[in-house]
PDB file of N, CA and C in Angstrom:
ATOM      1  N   UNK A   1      69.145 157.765 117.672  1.00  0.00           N
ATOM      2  CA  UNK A   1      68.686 157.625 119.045  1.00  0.00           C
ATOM      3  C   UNK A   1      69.788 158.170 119.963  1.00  0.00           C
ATOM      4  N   UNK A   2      69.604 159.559 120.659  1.00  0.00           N
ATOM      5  CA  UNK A   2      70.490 159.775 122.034  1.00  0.00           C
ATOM      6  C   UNK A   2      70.573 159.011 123.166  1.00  0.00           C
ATOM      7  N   UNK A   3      72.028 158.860 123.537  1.00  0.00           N
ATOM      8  CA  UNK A   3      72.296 158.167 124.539  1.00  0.00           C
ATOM      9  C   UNK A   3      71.134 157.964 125.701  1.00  0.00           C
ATOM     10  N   UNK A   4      70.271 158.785 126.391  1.00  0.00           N
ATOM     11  CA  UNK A   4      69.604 158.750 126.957  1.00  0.00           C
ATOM     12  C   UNK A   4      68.047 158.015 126.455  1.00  0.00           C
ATOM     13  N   UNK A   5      67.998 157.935 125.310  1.00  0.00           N
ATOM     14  CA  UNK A   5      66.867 157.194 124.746  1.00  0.00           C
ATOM     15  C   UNK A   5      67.678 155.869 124.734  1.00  0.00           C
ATOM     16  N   UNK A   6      68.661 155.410 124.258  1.00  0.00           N
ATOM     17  CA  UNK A   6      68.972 154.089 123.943  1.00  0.00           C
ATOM     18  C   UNK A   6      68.833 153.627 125.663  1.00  0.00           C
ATOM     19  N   UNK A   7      69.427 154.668 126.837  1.00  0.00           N
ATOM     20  CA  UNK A   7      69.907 153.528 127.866  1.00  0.00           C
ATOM     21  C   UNK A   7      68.466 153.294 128.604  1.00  0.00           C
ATOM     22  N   UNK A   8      67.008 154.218 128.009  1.00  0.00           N
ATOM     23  CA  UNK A   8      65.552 154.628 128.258  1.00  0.00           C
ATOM     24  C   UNK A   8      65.448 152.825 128.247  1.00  0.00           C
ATOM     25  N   UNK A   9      65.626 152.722 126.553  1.00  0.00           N
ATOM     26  CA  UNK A   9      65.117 151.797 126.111  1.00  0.00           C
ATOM     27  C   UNK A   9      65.746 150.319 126.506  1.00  0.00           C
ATOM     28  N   UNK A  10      66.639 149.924 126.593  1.00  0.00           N
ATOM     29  CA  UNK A  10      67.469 149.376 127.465  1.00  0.00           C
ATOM     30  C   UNK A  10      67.380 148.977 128.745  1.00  0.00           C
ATOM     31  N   UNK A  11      66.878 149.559 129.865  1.00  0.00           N
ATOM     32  CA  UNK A  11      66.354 149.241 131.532  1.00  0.00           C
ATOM     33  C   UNK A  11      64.773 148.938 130.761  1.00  0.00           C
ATOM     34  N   UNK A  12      64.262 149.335 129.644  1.00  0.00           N
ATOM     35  CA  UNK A  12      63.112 148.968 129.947  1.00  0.00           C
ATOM     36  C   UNK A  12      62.935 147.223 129.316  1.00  0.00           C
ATOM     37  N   UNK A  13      63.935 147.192 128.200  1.00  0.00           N
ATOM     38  CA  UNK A  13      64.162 145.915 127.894  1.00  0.00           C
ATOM     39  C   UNK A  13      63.747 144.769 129.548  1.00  0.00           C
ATOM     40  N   UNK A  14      65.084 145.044 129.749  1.00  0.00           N
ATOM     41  CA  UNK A  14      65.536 144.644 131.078  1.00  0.00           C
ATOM     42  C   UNK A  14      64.581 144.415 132.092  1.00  0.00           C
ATOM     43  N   UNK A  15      63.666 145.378 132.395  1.00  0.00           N
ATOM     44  CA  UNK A  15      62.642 145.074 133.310  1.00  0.00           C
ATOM     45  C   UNK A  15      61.550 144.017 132.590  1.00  0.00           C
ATOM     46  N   UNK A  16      61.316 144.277 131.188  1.00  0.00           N
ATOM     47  CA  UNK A  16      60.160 143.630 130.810  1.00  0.00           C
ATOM     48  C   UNK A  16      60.774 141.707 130.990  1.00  0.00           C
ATOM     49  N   UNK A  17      61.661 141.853 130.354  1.00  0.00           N
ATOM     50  CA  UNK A  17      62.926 140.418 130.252  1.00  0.00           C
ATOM     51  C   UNK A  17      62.803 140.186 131.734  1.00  0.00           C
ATOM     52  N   UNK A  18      62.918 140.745 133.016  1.00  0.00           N
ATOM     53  CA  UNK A  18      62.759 140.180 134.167  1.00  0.00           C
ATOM     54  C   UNK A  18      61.589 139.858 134.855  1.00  0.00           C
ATOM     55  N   UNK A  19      60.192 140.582 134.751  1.00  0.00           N
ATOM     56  CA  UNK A  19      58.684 140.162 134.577  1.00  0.00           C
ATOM     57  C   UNK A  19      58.467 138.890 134.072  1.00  0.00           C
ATOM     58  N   UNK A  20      59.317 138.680 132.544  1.00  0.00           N
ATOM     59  CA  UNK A  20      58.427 137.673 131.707  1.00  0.00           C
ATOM     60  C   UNK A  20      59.318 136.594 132.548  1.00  0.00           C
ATOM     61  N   UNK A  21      60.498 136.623 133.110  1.00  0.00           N
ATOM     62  CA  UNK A  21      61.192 135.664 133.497  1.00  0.00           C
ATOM     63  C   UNK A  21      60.475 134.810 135.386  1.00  0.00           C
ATOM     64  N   UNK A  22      59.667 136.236 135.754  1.00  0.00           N
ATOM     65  CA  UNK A  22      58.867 135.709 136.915  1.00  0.00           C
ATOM     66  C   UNK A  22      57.476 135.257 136.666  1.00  0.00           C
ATOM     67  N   UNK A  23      57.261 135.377 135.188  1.00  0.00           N
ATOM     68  CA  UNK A  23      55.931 135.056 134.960  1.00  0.00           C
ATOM     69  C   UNK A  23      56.411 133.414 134.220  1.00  0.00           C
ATOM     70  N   UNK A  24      57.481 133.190 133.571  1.00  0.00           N
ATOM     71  CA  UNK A  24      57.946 131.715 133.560  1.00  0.00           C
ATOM     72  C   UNK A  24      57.463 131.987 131.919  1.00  0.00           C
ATOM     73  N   UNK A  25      57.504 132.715 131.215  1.00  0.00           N
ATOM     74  CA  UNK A  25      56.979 132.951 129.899  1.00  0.00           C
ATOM     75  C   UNK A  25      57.825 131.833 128.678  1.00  0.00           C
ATOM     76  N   UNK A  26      59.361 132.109 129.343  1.00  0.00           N
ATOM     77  CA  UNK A  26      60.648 131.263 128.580  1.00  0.00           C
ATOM     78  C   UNK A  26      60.518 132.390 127.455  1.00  0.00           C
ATOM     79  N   UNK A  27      60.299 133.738 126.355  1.00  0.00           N
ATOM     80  CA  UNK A  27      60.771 134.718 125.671  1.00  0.00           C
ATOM     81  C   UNK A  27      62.148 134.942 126.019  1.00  0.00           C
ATOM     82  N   UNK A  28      62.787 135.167 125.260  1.00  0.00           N
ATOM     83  CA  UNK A  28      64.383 135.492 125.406  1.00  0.00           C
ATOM     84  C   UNK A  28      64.410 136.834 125.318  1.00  0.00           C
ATOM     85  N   UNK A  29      65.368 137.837 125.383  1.00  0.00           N
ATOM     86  CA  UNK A  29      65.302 139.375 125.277  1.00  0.00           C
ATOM     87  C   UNK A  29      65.151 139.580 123.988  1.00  0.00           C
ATOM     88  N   UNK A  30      65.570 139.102 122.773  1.00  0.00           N
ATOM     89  CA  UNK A  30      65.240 139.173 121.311  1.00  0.00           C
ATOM     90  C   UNK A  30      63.482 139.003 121.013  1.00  0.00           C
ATOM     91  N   UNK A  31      63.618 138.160 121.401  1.00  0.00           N
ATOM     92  CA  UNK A  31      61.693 137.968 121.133  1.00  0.00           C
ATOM     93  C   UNK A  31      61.196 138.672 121.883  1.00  0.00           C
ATOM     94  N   UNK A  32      61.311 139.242 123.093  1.00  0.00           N
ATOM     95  CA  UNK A  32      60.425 140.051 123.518  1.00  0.00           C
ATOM     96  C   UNK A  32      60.969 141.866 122.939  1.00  0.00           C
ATOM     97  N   UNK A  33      61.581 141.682 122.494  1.00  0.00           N
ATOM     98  CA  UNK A  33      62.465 143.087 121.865  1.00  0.00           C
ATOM     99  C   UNK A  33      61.548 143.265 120.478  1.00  0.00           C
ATOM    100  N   UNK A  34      61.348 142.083 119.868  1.00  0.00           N
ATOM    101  CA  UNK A  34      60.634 142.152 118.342  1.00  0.00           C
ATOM    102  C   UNK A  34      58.670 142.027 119.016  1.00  0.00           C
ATOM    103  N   UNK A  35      58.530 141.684 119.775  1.00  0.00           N
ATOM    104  CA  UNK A  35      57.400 141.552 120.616  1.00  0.00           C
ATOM    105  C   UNK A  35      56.754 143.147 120.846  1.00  0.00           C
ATOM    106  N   UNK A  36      57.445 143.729 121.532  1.00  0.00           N
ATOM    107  CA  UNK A  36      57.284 145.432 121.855  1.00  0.00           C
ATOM    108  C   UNK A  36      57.731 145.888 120.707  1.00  0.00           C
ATOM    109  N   UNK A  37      58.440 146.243 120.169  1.00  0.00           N
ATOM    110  CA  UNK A  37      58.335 146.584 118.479  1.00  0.00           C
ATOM    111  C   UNK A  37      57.073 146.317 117.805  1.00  0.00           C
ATOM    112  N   UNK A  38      56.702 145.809 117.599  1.00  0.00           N
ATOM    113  CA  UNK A  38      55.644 145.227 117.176  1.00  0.00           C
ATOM    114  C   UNK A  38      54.098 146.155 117.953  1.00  0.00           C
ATOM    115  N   UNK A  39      54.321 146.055 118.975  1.00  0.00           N
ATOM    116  CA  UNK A  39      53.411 146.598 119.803  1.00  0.00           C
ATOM    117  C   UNK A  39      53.499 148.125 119.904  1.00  0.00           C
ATOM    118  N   UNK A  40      54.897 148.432 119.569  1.00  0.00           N
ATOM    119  CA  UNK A  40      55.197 150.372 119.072  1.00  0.00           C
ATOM    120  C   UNK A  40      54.640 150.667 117.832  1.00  0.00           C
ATOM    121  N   UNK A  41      54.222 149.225 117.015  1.00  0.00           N
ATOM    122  CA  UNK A  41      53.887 149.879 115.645  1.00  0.00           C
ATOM    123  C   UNK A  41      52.373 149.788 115.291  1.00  0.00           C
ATOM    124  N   UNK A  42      51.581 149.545 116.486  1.00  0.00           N
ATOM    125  CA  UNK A  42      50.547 149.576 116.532  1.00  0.00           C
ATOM    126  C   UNK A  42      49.832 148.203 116.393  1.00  0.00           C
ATOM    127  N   UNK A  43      50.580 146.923 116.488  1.00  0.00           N
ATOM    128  CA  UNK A  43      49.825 145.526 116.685  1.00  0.00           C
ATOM    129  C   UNK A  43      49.266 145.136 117.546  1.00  0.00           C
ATOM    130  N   UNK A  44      47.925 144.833 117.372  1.00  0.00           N
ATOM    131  CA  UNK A  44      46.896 144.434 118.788  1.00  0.00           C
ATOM    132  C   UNK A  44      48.006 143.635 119.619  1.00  0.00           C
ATOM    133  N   UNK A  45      47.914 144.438 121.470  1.00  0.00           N
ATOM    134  CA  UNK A  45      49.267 142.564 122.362  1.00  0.00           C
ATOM    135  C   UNK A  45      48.393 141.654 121.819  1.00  0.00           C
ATOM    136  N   UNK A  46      47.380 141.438 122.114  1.00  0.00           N
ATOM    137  CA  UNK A  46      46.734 139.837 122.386  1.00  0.00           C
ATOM    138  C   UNK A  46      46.112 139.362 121.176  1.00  0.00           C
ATOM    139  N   UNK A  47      46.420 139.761 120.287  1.00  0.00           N
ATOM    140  CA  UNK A  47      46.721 139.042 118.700  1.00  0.00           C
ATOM    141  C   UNK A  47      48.322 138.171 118.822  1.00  0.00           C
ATOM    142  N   UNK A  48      49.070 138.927 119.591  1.00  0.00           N
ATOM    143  CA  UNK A  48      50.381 138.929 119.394  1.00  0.00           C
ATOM    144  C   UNK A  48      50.822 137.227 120.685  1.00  0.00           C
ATOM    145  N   UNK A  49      49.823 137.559 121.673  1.00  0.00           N
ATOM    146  CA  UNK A  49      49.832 136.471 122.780  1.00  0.00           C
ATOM    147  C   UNK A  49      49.229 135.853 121.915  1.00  0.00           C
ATOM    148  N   UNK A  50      48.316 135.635 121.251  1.00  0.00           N
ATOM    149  CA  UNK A  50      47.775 134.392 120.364  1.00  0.00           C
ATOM    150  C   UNK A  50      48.767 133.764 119.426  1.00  0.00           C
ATOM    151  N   UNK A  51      49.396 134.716 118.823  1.00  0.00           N
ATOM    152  CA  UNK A  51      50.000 133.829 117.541  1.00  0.00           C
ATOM    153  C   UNK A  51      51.279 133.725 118.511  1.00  0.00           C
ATOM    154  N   UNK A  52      51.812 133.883 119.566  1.00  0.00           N
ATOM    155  CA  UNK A  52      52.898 133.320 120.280  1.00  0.00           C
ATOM    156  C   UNK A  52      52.466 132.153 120.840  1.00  0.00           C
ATOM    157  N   UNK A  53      51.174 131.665 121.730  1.00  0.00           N
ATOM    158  CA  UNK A  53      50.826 130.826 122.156  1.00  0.00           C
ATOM    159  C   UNK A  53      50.647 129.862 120.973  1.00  0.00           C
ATOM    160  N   UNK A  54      50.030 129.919 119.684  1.00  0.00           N
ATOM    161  CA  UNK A  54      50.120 128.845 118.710  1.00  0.00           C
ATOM    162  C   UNK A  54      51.306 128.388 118.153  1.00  0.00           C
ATOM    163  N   UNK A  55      52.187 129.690 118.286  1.00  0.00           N
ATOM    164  CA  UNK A  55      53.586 128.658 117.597  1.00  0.00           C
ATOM    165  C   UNK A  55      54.306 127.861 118.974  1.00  0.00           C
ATOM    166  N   UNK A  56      54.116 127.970 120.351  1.00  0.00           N
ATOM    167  CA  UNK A  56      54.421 127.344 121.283  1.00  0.00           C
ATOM    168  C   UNK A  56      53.125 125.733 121.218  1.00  0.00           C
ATOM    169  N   UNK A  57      52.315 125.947 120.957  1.00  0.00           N
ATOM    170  CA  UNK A  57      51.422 124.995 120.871  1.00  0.00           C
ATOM    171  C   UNK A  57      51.866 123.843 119.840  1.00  0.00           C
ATOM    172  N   UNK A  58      52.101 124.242 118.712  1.00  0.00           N
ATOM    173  CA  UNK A  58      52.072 123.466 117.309  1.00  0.00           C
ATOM    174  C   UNK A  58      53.167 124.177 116.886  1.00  0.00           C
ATOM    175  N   UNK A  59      54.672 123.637 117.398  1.00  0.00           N
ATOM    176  CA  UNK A  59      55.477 123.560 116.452  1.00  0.00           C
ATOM    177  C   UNK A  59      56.137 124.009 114.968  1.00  0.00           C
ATOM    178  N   UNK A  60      56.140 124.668 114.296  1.00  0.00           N
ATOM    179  CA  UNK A  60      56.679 123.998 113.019  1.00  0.00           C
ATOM    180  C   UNK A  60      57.412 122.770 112.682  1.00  0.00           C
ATOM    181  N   UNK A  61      56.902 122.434 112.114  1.00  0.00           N
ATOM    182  CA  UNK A  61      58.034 121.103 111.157  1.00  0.00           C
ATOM    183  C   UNK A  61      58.690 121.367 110.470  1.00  0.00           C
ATOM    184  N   UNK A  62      59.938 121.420 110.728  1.00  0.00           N
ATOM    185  CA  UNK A  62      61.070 120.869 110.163  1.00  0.00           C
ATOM    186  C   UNK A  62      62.177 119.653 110.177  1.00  0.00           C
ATOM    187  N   UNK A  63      62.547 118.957 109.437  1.00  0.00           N
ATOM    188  CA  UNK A  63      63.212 118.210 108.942  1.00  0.00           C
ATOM    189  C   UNK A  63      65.023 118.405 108.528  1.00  0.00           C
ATOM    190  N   UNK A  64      65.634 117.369 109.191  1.00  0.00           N
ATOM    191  CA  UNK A  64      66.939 117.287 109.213  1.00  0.00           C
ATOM    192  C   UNK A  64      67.854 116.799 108.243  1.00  0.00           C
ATOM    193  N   UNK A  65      66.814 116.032 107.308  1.00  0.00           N
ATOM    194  CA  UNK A  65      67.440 115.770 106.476  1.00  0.00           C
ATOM    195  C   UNK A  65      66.449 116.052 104.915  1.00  0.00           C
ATOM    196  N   UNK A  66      67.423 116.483 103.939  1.00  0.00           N
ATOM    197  CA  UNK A  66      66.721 116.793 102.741  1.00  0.00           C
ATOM    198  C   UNK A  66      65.982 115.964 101.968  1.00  0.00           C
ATOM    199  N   UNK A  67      64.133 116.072 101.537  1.00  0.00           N
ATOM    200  CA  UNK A  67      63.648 115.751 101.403  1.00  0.00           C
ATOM    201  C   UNK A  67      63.938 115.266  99.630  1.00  0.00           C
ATOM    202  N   UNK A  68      63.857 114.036  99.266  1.00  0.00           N
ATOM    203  CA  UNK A  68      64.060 114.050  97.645  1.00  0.00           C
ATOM    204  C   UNK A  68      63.097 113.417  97.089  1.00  0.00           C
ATOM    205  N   UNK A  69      63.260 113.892  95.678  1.00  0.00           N
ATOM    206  CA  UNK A  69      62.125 113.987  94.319  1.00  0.00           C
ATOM    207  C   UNK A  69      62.281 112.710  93.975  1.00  0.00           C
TER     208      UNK A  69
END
């Protein structure tokens, strides 16, 4: 990637990271970085707003202490 593509890609980070931050989304620049990736590689967005809204919905479980046999 030439300098001019990385610093492309970079302000655009940046703008999207400042949108989601007026839209109150709470995405960090990593998740929305793997978010648009995702969306460069041809993943429906709003498959992508779905399975973000369910793992904000319902959690995973995890546990702090090790479970024994």
């Amino acid at each position: 990637m030439d300098q001019d593509a990385a610093r492309t890609a970079r302000e655009s980070l940046e703008l999207v990271f400042q949108m989601s931050n007026i839209l109150d989304t709470g995405l960090d620049r990593q998740t929305l970085s793997v978010l648009i990736a995702l969306c460069d590689l041809g993943v429906n967005p709003e498959a992508l707003a779905a399975v973000v809204k369910e793992f904000r919905r319902d959690p995973p479980i995890t546990s702090s202490t090790p479970s024994s046999n």
